[in-house]
N, C-alpha and C. Protein backbone atom coordinates (compact mmCIF):
# COMPACT_ATOMS: atom_id res chain seq x y z
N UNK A 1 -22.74 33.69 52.74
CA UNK A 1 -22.93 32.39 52.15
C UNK A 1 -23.08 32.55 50.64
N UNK A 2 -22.77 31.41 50.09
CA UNK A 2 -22.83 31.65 48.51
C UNK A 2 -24.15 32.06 47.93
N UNK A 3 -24.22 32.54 46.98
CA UNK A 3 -25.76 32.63 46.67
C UNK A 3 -26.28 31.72 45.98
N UNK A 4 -25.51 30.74 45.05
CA UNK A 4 -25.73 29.78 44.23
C UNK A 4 -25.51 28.36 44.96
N UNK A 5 -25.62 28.56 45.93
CA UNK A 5 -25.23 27.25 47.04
C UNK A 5 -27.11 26.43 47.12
N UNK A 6 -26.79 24.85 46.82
CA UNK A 6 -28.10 24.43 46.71
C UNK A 6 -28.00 23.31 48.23
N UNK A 7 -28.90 22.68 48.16
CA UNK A 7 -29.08 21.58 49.29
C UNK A 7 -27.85 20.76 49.36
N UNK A 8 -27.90 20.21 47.95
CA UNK A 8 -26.95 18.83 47.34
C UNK A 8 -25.78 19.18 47.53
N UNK A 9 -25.14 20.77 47.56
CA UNK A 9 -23.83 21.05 47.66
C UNK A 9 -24.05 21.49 49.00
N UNK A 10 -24.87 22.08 49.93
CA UNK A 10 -24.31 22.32 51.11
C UNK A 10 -24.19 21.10 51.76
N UNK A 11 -24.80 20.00 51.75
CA UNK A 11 -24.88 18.78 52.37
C UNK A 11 -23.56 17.79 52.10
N UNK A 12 -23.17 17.71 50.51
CA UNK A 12 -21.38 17.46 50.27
C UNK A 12 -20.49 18.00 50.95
N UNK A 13 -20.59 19.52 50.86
CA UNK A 13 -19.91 20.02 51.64
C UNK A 13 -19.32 19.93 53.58
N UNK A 14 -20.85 19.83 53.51
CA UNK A 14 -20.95 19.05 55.49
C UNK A 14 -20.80 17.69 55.68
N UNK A 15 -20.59 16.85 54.43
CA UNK A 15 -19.87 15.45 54.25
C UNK A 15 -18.30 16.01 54.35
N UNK A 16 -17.59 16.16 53.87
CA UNK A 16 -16.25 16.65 53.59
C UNK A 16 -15.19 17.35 55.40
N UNK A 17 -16.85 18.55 55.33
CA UNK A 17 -15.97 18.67 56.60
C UNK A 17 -16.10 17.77 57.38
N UNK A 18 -17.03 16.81 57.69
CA UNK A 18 -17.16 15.65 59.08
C UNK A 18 -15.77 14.72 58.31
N UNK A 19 -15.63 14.38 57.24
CA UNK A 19 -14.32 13.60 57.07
C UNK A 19 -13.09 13.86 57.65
N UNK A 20 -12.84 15.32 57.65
CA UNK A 20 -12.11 16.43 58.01
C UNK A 20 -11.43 16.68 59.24
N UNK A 21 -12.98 16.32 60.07
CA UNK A 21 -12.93 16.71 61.34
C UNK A 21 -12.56 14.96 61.83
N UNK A 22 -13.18 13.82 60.92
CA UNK A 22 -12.61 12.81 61.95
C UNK A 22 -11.54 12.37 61.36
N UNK A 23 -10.47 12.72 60.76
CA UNK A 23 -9.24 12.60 60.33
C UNK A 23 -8.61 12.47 61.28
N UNK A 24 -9.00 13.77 62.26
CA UNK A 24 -8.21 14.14 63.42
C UNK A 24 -6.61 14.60 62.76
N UNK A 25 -6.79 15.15 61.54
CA UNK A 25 -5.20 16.04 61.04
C UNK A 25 -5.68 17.29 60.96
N UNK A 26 -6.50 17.86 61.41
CA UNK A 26 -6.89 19.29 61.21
C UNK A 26 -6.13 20.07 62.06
N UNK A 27 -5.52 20.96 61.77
CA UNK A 27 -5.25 21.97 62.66
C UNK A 27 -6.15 22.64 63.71
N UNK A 28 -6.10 23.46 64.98
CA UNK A 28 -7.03 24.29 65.44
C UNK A 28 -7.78 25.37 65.28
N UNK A 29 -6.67 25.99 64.28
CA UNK A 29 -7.36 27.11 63.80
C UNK A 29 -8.09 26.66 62.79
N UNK A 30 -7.84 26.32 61.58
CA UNK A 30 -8.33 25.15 61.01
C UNK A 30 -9.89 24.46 61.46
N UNK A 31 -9.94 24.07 61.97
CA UNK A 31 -10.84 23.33 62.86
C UNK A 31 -12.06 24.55 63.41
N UNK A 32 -11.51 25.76 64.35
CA UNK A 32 -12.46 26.82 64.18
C UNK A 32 -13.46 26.98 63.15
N UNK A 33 -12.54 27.42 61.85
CA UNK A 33 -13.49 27.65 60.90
C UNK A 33 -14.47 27.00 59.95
N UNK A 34 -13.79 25.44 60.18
CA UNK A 34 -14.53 24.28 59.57
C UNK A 34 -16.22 24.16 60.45
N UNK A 35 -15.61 24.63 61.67
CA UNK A 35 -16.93 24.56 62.80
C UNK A 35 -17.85 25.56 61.97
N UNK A 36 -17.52 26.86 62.39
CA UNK A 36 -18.56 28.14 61.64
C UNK A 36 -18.87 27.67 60.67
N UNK A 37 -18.47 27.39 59.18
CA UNK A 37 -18.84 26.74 57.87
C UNK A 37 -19.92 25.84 57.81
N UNK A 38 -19.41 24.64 59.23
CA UNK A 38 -20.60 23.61 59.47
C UNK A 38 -22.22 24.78 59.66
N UNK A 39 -21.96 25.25 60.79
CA UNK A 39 -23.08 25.85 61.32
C UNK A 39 -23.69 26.83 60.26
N UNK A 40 -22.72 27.05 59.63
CA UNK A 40 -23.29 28.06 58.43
C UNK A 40 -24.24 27.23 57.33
N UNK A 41 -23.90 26.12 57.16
CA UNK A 41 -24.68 25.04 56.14
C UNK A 41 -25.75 24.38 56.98
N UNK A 42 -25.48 23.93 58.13
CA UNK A 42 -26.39 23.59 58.96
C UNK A 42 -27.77 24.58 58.63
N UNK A 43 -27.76 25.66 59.17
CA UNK A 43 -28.82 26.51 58.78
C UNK A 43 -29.61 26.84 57.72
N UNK A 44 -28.37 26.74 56.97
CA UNK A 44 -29.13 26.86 55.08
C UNK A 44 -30.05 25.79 55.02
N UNK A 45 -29.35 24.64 54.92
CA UNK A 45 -29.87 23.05 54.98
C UNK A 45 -31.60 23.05 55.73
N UNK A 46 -31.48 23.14 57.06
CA UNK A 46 -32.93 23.56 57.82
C UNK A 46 -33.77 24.69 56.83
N UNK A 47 -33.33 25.63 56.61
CA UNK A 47 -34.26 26.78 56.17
C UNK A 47 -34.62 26.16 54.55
N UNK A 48 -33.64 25.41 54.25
CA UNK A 48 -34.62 25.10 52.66
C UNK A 48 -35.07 24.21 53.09
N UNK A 49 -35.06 23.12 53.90
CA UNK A 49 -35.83 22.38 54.24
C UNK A 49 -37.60 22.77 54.39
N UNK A 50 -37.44 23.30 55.72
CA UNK A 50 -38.60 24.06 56.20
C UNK A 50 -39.24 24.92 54.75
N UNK A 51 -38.55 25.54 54.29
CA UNK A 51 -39.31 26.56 52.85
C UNK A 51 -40.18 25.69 52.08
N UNK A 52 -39.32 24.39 51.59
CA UNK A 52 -39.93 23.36 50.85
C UNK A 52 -41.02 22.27 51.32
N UNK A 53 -41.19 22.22 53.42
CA UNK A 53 -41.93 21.31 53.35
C UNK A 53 -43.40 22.74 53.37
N UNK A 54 -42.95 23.77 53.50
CA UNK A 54 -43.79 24.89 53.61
C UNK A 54 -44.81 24.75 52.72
N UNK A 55 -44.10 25.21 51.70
CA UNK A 55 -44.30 24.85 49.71
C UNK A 55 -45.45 23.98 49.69
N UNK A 56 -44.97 23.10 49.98
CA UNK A 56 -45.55 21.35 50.06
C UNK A 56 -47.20 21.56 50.42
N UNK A 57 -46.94 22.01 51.74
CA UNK A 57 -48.37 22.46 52.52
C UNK A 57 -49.02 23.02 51.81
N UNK A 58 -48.39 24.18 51.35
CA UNK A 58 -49.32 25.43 50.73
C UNK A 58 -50.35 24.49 49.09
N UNK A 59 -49.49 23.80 48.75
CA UNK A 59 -49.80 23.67 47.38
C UNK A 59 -50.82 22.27 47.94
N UNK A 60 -50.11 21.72 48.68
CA UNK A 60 -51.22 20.49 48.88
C UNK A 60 -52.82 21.04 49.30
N UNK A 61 -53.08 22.28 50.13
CA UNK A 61 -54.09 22.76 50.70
C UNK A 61 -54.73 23.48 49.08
N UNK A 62 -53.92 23.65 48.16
CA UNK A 62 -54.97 24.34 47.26
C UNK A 62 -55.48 23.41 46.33
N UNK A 63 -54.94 22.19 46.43
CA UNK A 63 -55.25 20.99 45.15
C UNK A 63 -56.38 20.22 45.83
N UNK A 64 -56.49 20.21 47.35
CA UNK A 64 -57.36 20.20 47.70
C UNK A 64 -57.26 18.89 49.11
């Protein structure tokens, strides 16, 4: 995955492919890898999620 890949672009990105995918002009092979890509952003997306509501916690518990 990219290393410079943020929320705002993996989430465009998983806009684009759902356009993609309901075009219904995608090829199959095509279509394979648009899947993996999804699932690949999917995950990023969750894990900064989770990091940041983490964050959130941590800092809210020390301010008091």
């Amino acid at each position: 995955m990219t290393t410079n890949l943020t929320y705002n672009k993996a989430l465009g990105e998983l806009e684009k492919i759902v356009k993609q995918i309901e075009s219904e002009e995608i090829q199959l092979d095509a279509l394979s890898e648009k899947i993996k890509r999804a699932t690949e952003l999917i995950e990023f997306c969750k894990t900064k999620l989770r990091t940041t509501e983490e964050e959130f916690e941590k800092s809210r518990s020390i301010i008091g």
